[in-house]
PDB file of N, CA and C in Angstrom:
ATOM      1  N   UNK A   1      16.789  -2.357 -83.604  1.00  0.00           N
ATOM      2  CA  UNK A   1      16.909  -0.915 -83.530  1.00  0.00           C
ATOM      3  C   UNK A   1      16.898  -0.372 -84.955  1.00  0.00           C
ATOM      4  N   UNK A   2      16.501   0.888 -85.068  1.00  0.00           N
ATOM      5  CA  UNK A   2      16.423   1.589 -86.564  1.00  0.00           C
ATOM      6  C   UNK A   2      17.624   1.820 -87.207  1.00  0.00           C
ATOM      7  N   UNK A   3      17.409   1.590 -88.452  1.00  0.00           N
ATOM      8  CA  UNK A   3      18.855   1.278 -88.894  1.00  0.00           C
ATOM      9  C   UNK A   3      19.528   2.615 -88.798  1.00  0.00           C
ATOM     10  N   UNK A   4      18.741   4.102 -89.517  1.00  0.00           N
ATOM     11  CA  UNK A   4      18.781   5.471 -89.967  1.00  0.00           C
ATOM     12  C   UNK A   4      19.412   5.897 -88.351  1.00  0.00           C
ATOM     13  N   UNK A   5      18.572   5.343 -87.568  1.00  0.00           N
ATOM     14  CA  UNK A   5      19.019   6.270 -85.739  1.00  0.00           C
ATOM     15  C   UNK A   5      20.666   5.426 -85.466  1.00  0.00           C
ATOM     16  N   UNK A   6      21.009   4.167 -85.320  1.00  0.00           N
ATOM     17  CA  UNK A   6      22.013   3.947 -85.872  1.00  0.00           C
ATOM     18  C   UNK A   6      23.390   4.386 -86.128  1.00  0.00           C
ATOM     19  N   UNK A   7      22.896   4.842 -87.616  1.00  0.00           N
ATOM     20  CA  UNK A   7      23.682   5.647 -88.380  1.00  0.00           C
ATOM     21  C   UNK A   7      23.781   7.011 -87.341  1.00  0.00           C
ATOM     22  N   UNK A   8      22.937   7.845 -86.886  1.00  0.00           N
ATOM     23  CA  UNK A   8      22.826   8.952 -86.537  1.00  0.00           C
ATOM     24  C   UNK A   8      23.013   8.945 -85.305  1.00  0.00           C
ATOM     25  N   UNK A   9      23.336   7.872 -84.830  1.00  0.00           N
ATOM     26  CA  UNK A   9      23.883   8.009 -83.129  1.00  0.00           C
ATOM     27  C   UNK A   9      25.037   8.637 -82.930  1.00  0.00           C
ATOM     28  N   UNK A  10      26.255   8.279 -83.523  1.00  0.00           N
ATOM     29  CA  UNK A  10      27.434   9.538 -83.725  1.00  0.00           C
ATOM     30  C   UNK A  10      27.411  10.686 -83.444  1.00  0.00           C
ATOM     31  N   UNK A  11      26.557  11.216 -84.594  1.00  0.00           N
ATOM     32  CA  UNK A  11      26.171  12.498 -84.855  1.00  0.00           C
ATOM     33  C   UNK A  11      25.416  13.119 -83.561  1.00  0.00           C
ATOM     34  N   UNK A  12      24.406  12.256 -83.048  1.00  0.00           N
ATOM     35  CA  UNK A  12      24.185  13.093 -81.862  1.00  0.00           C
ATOM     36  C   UNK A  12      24.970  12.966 -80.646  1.00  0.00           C
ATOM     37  N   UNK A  13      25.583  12.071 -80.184  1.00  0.00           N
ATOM     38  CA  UNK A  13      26.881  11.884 -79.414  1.00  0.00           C
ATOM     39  C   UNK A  13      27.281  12.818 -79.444  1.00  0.00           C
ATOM     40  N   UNK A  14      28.086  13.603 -81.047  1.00  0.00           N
ATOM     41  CA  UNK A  14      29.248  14.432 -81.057  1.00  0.00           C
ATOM     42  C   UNK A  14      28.104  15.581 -80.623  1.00  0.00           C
ATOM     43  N   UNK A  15      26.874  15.960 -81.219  1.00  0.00           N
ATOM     44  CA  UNK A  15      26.144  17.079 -81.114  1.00  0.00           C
ATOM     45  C   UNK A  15      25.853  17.553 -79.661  1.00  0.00           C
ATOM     46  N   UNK A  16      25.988  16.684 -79.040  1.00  0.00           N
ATOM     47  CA  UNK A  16      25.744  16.589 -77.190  1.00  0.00           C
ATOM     48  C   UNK A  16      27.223  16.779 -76.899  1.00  0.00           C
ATOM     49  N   UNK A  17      28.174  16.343 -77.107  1.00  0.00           N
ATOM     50  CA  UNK A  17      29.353  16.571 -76.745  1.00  0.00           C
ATOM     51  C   UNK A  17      29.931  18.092 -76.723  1.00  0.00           C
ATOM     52  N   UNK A  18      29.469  18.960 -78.201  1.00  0.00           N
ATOM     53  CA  UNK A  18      29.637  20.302 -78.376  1.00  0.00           C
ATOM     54  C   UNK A  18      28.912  21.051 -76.848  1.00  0.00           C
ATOM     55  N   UNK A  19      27.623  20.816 -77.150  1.00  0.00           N
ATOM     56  CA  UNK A  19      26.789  21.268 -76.353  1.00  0.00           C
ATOM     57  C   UNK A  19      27.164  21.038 -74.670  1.00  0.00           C
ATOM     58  N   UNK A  20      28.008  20.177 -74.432  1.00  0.00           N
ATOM     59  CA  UNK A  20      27.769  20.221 -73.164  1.00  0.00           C
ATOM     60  C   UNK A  20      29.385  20.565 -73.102  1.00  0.00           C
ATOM     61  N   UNK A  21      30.266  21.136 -73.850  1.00  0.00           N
ATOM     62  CA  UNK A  21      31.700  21.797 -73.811  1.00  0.00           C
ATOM     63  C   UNK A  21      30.955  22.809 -73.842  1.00  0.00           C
ATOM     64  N   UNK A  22      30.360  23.846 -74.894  1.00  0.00           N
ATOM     65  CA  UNK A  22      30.176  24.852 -74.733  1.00  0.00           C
ATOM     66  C   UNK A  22      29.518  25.076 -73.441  1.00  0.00           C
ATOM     67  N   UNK A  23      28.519  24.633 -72.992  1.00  0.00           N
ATOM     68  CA  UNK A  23      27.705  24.893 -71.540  1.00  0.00           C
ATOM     69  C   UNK A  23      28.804  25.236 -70.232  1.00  0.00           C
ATOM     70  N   UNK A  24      30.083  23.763 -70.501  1.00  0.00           N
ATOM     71  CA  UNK A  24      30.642  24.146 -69.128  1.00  0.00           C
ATOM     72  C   UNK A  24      32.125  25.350 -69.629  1.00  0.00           C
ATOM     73  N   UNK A  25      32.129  25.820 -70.718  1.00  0.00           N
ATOM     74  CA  UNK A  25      32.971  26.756 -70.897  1.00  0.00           C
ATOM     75  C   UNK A  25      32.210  27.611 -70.201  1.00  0.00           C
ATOM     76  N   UNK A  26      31.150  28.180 -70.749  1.00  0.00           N
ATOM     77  CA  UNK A  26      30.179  29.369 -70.073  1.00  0.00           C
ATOM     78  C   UNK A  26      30.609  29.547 -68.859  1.00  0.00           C
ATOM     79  N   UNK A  27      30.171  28.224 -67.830  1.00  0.00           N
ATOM     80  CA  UNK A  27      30.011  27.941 -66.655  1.00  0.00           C
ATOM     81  C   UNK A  27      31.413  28.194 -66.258  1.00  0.00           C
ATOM     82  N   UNK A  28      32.159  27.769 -66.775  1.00  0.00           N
ATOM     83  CA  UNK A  28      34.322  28.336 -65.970  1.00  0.00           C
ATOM     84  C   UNK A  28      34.217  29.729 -65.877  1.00  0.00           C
ATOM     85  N   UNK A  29      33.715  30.420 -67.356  1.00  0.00           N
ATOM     86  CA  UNK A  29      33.877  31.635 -67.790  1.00  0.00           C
ATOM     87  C   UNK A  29      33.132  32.357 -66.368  1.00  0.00           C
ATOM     88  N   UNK A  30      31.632  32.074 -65.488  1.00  0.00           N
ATOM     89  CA  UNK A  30      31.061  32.517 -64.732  1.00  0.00           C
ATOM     90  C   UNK A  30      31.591  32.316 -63.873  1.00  0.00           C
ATOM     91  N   UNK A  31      32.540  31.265 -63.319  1.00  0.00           N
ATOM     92  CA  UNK A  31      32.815  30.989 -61.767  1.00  0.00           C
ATOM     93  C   UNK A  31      33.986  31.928 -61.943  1.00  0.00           C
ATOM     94  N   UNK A  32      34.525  33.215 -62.847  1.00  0.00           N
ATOM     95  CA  UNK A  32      35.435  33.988 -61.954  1.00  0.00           C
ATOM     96  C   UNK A  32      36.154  33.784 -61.782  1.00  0.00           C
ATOM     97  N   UNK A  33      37.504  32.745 -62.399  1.00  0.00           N
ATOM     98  CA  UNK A  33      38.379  32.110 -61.889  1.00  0.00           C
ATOM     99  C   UNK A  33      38.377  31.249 -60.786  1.00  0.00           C
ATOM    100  N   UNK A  34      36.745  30.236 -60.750  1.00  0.00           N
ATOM    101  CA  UNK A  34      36.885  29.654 -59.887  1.00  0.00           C
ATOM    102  C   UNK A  34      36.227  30.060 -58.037  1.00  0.00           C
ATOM    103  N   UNK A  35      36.435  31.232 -58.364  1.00  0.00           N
ATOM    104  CA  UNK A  35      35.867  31.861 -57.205  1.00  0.00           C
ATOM    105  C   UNK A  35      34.500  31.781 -56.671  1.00  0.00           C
ATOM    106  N   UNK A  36      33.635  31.605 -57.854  1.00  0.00           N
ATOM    107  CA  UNK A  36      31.869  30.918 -57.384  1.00  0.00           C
ATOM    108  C   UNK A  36      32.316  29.441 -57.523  1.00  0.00           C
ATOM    109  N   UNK A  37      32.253  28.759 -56.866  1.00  0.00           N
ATOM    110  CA  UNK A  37      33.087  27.112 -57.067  1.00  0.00           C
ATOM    111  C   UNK A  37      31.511  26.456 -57.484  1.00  0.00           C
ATOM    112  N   UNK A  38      30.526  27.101 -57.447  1.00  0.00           N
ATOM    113  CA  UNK A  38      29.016  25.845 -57.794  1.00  0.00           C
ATOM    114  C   UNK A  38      29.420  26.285 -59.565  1.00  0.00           C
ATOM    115  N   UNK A  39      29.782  27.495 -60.207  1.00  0.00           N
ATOM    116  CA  UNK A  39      29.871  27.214 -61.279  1.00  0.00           C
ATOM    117  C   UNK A  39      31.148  26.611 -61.995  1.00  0.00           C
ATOM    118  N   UNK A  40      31.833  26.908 -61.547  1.00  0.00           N
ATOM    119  CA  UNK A  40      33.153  26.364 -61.546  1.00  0.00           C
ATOM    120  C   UNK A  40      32.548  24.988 -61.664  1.00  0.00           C
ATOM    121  N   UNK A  41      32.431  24.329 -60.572  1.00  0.00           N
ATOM    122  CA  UNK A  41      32.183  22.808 -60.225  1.00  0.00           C
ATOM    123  C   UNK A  41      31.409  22.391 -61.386  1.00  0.00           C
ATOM    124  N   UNK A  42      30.130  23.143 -61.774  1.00  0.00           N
ATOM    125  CA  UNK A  42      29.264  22.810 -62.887  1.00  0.00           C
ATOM    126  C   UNK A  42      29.682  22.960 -64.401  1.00  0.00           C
ATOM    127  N   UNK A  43      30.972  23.408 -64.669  1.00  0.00           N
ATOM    128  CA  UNK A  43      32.126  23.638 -65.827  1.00  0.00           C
ATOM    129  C   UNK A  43      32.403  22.578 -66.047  1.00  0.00           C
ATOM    130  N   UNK A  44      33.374  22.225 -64.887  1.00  0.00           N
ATOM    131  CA  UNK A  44      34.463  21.138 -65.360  1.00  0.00           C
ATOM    132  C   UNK A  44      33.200  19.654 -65.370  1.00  0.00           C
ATOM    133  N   UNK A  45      32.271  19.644 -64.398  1.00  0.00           N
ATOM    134  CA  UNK A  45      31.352  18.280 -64.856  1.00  0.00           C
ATOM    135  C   UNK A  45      30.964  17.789 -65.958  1.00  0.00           C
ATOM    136  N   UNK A  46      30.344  19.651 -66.984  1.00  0.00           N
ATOM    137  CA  UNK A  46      29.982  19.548 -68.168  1.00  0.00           C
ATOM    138  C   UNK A  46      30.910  19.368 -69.416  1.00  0.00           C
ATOM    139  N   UNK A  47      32.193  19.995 -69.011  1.00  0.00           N
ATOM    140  CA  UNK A  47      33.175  19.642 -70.029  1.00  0.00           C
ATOM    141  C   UNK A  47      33.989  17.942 -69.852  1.00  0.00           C
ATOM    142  N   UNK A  48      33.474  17.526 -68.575  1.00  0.00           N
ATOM    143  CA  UNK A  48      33.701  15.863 -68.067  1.00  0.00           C
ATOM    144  C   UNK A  48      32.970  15.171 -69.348  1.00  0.00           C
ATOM    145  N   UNK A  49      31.516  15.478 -69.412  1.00  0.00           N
ATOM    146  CA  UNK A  49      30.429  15.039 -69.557  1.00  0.00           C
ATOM    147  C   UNK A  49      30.357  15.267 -71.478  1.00  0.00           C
ATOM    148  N   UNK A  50      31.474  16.270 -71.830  1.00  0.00           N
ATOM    149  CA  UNK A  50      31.732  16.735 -73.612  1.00  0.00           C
ATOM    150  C   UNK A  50      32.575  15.466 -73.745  1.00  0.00           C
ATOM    151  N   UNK A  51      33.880  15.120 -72.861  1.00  0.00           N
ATOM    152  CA  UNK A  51      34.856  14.333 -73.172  1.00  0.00           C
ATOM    153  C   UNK A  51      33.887  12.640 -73.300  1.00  0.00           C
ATOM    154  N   UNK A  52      33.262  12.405 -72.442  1.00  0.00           N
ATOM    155  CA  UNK A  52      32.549  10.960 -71.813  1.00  0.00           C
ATOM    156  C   UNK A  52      31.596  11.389 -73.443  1.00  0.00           C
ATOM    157  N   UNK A  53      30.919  12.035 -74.485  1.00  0.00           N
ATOM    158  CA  UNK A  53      29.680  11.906 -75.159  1.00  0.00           C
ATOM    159  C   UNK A  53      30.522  12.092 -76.330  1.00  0.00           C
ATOM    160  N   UNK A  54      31.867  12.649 -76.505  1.00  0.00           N
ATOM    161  CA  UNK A  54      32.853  12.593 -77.814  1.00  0.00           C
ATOM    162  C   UNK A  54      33.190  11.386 -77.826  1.00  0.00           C
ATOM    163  N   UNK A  55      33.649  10.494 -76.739  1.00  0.00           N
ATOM    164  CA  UNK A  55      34.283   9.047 -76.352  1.00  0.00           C
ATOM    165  C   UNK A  55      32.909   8.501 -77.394  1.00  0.00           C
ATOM    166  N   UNK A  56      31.879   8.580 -77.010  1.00  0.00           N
ATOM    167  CA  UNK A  56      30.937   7.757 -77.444  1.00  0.00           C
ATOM    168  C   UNK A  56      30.911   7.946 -79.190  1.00  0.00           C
ATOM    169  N   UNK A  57      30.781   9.277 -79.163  1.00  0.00           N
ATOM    170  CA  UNK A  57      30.883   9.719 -81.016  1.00  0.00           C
ATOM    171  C   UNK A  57      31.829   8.999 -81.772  1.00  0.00           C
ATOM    172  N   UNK A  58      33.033   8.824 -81.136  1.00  0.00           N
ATOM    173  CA  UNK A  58      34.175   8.359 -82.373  1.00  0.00           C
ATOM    174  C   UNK A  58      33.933   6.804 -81.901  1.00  0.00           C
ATOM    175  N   UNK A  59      33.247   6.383 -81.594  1.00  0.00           N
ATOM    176  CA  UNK A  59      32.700   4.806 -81.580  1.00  0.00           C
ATOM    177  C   UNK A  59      32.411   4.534 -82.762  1.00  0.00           C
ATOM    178  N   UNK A  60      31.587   5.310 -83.719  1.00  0.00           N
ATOM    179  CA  UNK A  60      30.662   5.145 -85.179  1.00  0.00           C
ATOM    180  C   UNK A  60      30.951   5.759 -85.915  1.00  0.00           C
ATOM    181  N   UNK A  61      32.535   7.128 -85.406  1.00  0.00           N
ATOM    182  CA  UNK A  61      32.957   7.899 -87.010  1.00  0.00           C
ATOM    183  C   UNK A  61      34.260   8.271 -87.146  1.00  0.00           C
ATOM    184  N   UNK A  62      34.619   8.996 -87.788  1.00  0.00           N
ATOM    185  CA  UNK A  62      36.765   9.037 -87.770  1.00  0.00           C
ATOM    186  C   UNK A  62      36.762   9.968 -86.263  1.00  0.00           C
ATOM    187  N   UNK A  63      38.003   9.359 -86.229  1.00  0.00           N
ATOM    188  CA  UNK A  63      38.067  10.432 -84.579  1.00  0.00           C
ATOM    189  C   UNK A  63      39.106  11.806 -85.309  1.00  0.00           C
ATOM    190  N   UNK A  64      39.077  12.212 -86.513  1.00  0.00           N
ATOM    191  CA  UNK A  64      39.938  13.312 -87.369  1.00  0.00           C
ATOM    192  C   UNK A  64      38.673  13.989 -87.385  1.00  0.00           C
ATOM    193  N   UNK A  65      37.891  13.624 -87.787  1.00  0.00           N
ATOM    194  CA  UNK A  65      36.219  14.522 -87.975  1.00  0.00           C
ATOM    195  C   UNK A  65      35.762  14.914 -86.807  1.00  0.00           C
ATOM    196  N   UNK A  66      35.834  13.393 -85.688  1.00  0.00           N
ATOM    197  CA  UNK A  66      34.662  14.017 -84.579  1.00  0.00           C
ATOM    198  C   UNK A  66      35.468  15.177 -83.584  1.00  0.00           C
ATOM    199  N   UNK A  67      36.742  14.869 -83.586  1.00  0.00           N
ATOM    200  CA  UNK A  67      37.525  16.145 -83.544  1.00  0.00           C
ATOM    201  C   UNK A  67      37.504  17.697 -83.695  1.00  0.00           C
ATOM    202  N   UNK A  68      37.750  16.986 -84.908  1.00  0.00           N
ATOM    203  CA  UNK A  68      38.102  18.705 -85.502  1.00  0.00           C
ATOM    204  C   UNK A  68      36.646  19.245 -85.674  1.00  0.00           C
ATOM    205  N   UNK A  69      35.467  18.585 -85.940  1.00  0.00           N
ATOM    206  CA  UNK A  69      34.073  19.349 -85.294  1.00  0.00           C
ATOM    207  C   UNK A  69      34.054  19.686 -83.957  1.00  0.00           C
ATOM    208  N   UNK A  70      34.253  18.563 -83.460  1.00  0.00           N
ATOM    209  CA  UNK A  70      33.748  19.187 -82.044  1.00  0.00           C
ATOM    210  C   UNK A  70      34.660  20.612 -81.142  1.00  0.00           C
ATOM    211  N   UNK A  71      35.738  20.135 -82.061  1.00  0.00           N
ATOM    212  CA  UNK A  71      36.752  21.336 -81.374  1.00  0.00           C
ATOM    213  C   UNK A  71      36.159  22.772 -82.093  1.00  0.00           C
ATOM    214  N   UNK A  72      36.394  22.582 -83.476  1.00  0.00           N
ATOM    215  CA  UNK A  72      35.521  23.518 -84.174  1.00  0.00           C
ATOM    216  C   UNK A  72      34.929  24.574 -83.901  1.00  0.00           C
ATOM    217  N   UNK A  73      33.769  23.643 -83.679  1.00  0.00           N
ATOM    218  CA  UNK A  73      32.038  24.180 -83.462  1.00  0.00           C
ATOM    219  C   UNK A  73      32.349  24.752 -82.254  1.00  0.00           C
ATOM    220  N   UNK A  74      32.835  24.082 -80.922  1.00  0.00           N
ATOM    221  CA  UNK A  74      33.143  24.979 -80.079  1.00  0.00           C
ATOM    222  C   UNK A  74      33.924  26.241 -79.757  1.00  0.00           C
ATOM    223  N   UNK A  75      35.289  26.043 -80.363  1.00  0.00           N
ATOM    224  CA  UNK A  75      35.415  27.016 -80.411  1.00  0.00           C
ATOM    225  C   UNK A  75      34.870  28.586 -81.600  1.00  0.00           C
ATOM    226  N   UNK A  76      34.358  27.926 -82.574  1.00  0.00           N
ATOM    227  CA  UNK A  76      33.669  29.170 -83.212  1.00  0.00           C
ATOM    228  C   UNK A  76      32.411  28.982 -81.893  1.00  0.00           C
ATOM    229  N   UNK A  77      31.583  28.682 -81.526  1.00  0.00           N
ATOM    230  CA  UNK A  77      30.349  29.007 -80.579  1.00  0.00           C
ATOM    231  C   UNK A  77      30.798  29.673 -79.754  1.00  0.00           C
ATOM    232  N   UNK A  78      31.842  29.184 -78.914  1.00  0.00           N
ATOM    233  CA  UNK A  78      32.217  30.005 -78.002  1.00  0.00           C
ATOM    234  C   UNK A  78      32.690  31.616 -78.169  1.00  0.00           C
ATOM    235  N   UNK A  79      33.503  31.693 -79.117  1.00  0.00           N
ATOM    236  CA  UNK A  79      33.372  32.961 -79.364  1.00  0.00           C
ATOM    237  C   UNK A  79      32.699  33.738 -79.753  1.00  0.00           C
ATOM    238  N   UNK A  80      31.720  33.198 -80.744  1.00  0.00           N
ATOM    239  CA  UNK A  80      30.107  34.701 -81.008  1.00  0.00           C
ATOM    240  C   UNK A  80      29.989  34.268 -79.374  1.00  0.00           C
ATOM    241  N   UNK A  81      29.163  33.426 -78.213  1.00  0.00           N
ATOM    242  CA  UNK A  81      29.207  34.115 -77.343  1.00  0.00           C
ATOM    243  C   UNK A  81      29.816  34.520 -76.373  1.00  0.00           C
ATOM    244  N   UNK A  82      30.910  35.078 -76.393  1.00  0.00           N
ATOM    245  CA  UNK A  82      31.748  35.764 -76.031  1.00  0.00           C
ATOM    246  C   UNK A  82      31.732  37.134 -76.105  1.00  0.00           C
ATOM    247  N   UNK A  83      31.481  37.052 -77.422  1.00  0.00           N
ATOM    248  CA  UNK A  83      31.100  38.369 -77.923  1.00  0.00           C
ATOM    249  C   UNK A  83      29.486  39.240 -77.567  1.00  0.00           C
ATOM    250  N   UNK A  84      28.612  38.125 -77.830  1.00  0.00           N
ATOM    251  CA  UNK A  84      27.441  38.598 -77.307  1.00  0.00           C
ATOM    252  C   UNK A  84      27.552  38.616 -76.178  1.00  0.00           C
ATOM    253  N   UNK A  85      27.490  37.898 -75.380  1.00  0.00           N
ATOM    254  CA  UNK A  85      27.373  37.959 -73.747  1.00  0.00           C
ATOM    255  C   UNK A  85      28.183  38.256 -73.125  1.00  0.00           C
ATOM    256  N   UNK A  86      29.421  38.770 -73.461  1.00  0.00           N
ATOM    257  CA  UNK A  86      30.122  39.340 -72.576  1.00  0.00           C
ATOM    258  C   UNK A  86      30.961  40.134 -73.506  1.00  0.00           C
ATOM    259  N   UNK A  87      30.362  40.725 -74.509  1.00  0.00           N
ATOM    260  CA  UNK A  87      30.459  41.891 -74.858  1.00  0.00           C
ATOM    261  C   UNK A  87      31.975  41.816 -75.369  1.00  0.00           C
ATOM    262  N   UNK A  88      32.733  40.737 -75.836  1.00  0.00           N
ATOM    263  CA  UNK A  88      34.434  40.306 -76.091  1.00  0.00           C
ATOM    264  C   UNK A  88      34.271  41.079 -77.294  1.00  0.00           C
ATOM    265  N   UNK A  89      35.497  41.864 -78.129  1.00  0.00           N
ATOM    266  CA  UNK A  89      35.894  42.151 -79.152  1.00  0.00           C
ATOM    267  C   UNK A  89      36.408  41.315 -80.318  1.00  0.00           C
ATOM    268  N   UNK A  90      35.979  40.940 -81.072  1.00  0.00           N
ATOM    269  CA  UNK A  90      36.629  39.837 -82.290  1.00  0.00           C
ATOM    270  C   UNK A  90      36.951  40.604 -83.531  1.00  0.00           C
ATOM    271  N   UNK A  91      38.035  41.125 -83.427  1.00  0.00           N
ATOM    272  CA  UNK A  91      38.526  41.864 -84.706  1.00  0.00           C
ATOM    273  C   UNK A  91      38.396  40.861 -85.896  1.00  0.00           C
ATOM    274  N   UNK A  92      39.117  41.383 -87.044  1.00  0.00           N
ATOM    275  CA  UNK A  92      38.485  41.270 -87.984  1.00  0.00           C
ATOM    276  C   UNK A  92      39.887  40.327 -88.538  1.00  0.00           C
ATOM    277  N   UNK A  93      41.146  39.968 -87.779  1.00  0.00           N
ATOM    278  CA  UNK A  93      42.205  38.756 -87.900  1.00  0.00           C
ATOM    279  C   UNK A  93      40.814  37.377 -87.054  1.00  0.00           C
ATOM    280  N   UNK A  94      40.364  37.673 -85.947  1.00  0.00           N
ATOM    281  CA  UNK A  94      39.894  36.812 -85.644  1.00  0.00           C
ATOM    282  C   UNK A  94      38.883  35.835 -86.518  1.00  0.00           C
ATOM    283  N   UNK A  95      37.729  36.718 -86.987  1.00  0.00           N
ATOM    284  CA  UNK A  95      36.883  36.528 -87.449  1.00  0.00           C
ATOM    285  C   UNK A  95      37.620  35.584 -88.971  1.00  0.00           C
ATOM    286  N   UNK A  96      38.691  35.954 -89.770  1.00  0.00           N
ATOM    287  CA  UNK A  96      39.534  35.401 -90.251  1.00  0.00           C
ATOM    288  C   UNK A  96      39.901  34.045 -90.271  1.00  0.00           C
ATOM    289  N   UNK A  97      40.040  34.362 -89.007  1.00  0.00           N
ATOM    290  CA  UNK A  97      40.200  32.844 -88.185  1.00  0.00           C
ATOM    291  C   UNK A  97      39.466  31.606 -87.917  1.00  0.00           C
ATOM    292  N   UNK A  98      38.135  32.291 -87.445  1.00  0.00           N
ATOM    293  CA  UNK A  98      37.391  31.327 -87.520  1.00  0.00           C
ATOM    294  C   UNK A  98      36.580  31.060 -88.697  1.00  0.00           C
ATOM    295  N   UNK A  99      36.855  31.865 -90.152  1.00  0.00           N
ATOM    296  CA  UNK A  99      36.018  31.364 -91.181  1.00  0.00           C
ATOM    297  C   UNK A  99      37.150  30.276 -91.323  1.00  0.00           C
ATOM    298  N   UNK A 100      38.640  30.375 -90.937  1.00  0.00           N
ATOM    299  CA  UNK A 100      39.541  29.214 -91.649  1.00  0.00           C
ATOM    300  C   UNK A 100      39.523  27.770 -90.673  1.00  0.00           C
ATOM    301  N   UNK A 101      38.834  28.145 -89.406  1.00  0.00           N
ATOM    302  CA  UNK A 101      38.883  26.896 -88.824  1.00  0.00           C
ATOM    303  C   UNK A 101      36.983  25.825 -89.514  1.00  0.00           C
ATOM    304  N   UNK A 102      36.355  26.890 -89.813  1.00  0.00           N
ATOM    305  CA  UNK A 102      35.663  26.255 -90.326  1.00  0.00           C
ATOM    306  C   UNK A 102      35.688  25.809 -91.599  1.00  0.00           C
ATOM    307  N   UNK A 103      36.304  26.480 -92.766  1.00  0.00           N
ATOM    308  CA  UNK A 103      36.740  25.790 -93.835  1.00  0.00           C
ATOM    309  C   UNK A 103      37.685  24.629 -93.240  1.00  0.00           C
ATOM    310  N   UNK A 104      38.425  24.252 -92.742  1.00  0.00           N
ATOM    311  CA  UNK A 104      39.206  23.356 -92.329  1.00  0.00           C
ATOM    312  C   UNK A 104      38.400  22.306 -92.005  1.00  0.00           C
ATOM    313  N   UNK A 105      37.388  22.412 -91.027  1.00  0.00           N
ATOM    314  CA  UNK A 105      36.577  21.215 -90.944  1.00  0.00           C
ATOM    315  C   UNK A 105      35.636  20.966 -92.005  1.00  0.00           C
ATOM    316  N   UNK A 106      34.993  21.728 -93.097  1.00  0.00           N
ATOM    317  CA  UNK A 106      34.366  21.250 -94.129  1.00  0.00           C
ATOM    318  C   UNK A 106      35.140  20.223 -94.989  1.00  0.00           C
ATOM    319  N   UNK A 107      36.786  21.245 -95.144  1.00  0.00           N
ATOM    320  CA  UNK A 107      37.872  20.287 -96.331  1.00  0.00           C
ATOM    321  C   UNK A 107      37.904  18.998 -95.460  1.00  0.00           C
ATOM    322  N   UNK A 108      37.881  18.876 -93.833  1.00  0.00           N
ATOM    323  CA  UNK A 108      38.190  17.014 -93.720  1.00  0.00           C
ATOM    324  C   UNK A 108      37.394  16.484 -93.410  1.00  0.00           C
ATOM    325  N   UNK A 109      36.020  16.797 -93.852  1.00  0.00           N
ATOM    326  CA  UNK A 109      34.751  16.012 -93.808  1.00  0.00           C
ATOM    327  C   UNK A 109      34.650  15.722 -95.405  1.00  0.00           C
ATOM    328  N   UNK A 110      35.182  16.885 -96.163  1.00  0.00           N
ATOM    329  CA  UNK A 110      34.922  16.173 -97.700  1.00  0.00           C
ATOM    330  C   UNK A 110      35.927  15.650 -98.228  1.00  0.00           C
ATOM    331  N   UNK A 111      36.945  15.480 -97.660  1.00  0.00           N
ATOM    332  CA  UNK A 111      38.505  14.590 -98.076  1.00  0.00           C
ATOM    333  C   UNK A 111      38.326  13.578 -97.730  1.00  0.00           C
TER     334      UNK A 111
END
């Protein structure tokens, strides 16, 4: 196998892991509290399916990094769309917030 893909299997692990938390957040966020249960149902599979592809990520990297990215990234993603697509308010403590959760994960990727 390639040595470079390898190396970069982590990375897409964790990158699929974001991606399929953010997808089934969406998907909770649509079922209504549950009340459309096909999206609901299609939430919790995809956020099944973030936990099962993070498991795989911290196989090949610190589980402090694949962490605090994956928590991260999601939660800053989730909130721009929040904001876009459902029109959420992110004052300007928030926004605060998430420049410090992302400095936070830059400082323990370069520590």
């Amino acid at each position: 196998m390639n040595a470079s893909f390898v190396q970069a299997a982590p990375f897409l692990w964790l990158l699929l892991a974001v991606a399929l938390e953010i997808g089934g957040t969406y998907l909770l966020k649509l079922s209504d509290g549950m009340s459309r249960r096909i999206m609901g149902a299609g939430g919790i599979v995809l956020v099944m399916g973030a936990f099962a592809a993070l498991a795989k990520a911290i196989e090949g990297m610190d589980l402090s990094v694949a962490y605090a990215v994956w928590g991260g990234a999601g939660l800053v993603i989730t909130a721009v769309i929040g904001a876009l697509v459902f029109g959420q308010r992110i004052r300007p403590a928030g926004w605060l917030g998430i420049l410090l959760v992302v400095c936070g994960v830059v400082a323990l990727k370069l520590v």
